[in-house]
N, C-alpha and C. Protein backbone atom coordinates (compact mmCIF):
# COMPACT_ATOMS: atom_id res chain seq x y z
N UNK A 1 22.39 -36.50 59.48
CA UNK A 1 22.94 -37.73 60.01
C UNK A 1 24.34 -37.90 59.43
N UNK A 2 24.91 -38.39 60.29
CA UNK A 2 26.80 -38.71 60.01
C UNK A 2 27.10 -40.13 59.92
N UNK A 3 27.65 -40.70 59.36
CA UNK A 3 27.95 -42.39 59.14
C UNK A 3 28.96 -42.84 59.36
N UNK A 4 30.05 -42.99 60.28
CA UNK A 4 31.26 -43.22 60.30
C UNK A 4 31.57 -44.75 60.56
N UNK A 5 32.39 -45.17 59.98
CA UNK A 5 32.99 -46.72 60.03
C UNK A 5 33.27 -46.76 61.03
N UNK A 6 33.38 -47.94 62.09
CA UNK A 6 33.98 -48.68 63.11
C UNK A 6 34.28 -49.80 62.83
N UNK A 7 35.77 -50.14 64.01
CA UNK A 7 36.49 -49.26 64.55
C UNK A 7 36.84 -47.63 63.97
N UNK A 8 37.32 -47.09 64.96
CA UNK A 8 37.61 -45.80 64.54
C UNK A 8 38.34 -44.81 66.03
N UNK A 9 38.92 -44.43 65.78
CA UNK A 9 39.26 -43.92 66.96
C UNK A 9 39.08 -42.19 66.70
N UNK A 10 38.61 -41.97 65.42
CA UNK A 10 38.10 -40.50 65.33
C UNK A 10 36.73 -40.33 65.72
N UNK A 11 35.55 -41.58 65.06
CA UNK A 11 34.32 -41.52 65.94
C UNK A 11 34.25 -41.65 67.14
N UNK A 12 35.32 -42.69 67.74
CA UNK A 12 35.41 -42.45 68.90
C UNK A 12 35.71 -41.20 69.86
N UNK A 13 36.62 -40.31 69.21
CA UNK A 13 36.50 -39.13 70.33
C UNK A 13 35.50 -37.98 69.43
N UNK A 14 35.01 -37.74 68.72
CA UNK A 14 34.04 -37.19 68.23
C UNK A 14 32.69 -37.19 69.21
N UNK A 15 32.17 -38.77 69.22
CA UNK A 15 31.35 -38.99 70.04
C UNK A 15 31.39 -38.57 71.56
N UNK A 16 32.12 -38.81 72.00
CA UNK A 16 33.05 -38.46 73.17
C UNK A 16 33.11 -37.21 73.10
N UNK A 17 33.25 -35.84 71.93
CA UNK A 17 33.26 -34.49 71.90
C UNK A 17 31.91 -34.41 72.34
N UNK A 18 31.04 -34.55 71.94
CA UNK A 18 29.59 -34.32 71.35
C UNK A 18 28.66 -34.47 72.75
N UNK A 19 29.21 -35.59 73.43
CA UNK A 19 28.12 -36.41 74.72
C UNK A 19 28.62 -35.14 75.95
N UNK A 20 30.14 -34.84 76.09
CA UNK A 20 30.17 -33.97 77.14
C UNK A 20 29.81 -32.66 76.53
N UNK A 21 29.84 -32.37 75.50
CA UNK A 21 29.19 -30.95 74.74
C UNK A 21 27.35 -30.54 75.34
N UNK A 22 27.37 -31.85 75.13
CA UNK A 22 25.29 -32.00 75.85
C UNK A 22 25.74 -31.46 77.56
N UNK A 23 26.27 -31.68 77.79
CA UNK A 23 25.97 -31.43 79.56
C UNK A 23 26.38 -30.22 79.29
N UNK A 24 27.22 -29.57 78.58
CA UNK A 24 27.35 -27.44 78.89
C UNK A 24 27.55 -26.98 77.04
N UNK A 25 25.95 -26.93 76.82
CA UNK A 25 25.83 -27.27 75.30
C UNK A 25 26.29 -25.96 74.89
N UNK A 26 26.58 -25.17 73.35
CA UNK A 26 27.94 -24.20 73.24
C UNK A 26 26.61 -23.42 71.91
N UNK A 27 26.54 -22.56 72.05
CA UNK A 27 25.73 -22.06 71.08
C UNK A 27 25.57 -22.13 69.48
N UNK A 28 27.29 -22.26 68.91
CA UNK A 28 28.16 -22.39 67.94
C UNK A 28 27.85 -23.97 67.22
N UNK A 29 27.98 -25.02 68.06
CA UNK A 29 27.98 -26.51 67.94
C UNK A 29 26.69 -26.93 67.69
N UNK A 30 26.25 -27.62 66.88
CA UNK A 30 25.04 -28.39 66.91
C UNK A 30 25.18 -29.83 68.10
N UNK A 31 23.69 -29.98 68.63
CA UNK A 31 23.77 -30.97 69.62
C UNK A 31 23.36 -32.45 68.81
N UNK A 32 23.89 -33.52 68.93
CA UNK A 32 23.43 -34.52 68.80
C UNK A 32 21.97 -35.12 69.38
N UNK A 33 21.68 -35.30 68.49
CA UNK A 33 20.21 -35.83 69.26
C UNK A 33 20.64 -37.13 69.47
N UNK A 34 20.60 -38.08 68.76
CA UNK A 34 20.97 -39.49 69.30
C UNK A 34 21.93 -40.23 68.70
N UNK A 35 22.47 -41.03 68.55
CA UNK A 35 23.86 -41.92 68.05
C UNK A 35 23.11 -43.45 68.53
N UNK A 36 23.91 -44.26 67.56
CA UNK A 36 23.69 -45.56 67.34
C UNK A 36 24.90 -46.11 66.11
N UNK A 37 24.82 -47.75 66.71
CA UNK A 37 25.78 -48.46 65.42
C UNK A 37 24.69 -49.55 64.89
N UNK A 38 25.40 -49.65 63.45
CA UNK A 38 24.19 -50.76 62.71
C UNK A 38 25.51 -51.85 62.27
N UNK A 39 25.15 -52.15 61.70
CA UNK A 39 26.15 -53.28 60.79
C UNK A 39 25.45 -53.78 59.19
N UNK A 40 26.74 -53.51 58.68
CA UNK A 40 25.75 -53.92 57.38
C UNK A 40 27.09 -54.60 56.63
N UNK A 41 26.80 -55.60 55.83
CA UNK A 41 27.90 -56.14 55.12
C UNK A 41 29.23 -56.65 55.82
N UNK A 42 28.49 -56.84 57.14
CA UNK A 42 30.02 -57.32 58.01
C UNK A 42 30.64 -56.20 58.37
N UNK A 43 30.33 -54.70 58.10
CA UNK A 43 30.83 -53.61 58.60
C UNK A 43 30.07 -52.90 59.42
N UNK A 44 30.85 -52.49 60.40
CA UNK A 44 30.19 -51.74 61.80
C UNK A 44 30.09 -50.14 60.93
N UNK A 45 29.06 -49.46 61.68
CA UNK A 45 28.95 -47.72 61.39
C UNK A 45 28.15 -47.22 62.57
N UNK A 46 29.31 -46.34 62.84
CA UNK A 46 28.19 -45.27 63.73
C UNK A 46 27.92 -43.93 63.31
N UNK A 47 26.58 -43.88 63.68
CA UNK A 47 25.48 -43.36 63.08
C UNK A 47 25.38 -41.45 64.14
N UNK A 48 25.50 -40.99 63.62
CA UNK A 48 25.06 -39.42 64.67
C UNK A 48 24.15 -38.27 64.14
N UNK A 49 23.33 -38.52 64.88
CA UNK A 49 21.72 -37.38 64.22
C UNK A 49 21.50 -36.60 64.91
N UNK A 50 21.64 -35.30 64.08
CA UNK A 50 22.19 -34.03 64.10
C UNK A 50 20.55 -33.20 63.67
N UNK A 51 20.03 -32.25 64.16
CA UNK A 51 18.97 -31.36 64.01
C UNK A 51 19.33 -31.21 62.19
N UNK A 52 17.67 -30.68 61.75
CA UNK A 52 17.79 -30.40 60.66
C UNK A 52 18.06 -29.37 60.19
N UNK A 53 18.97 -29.07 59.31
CA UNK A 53 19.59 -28.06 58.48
C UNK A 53 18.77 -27.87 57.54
N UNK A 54 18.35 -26.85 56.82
CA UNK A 54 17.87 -26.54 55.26
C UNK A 54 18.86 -25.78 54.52
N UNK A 55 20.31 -25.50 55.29
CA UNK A 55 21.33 -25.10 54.48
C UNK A 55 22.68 -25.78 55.18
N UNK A 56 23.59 -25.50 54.59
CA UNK A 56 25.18 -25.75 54.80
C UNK A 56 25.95 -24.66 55.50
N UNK A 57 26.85 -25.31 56.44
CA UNK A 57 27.18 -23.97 57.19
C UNK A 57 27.80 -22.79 56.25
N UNK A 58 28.72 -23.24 54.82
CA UNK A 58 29.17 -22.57 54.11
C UNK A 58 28.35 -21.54 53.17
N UNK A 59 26.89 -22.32 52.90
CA UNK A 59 25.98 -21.21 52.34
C UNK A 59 25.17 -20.18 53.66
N UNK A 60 24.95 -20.78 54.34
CA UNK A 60 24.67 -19.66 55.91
C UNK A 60 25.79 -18.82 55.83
N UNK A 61 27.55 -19.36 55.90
CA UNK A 61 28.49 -17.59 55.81
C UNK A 61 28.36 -17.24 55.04
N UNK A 62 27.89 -17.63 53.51
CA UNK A 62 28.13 -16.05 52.52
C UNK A 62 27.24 -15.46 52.57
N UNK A 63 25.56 -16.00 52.78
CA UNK A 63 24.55 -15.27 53.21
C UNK A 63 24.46 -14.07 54.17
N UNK A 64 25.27 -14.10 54.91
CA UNK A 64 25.48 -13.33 56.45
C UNK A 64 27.18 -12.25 55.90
């Protein structure tokens, strides 16, 4: 899961990467499963949940 503050105009096209990525999904990219915003403390966050990893992409390259 990813947590980004809102406003934002980087979550904004992130999200926006991610949603047209689902319609011609890329082998390389992980797909979003779902997105949502919460609010906590008077601050907005959006939220992006991502399949589970049991490693980091950086320990997957030195492995390989």
């Amino acid at each position: 899961m990813k947590r980004q503050e809102l406003p934002s105009d980087a979550a904004a096209r992130e999200l926006m990467m991610f949603k047209a990525l689902s319609q011609d999904p890329h082998p390389h990219v992980l797909a979003v499963l779902n997105h949502f915003e919460d609010q906590h403390e008077g601050r907005r966050f959006l939220y992006l949940v991502f399949p589970f990893m049991d490693t980091s992409l950086q320990e997957y390259w030195v492995r390989r």
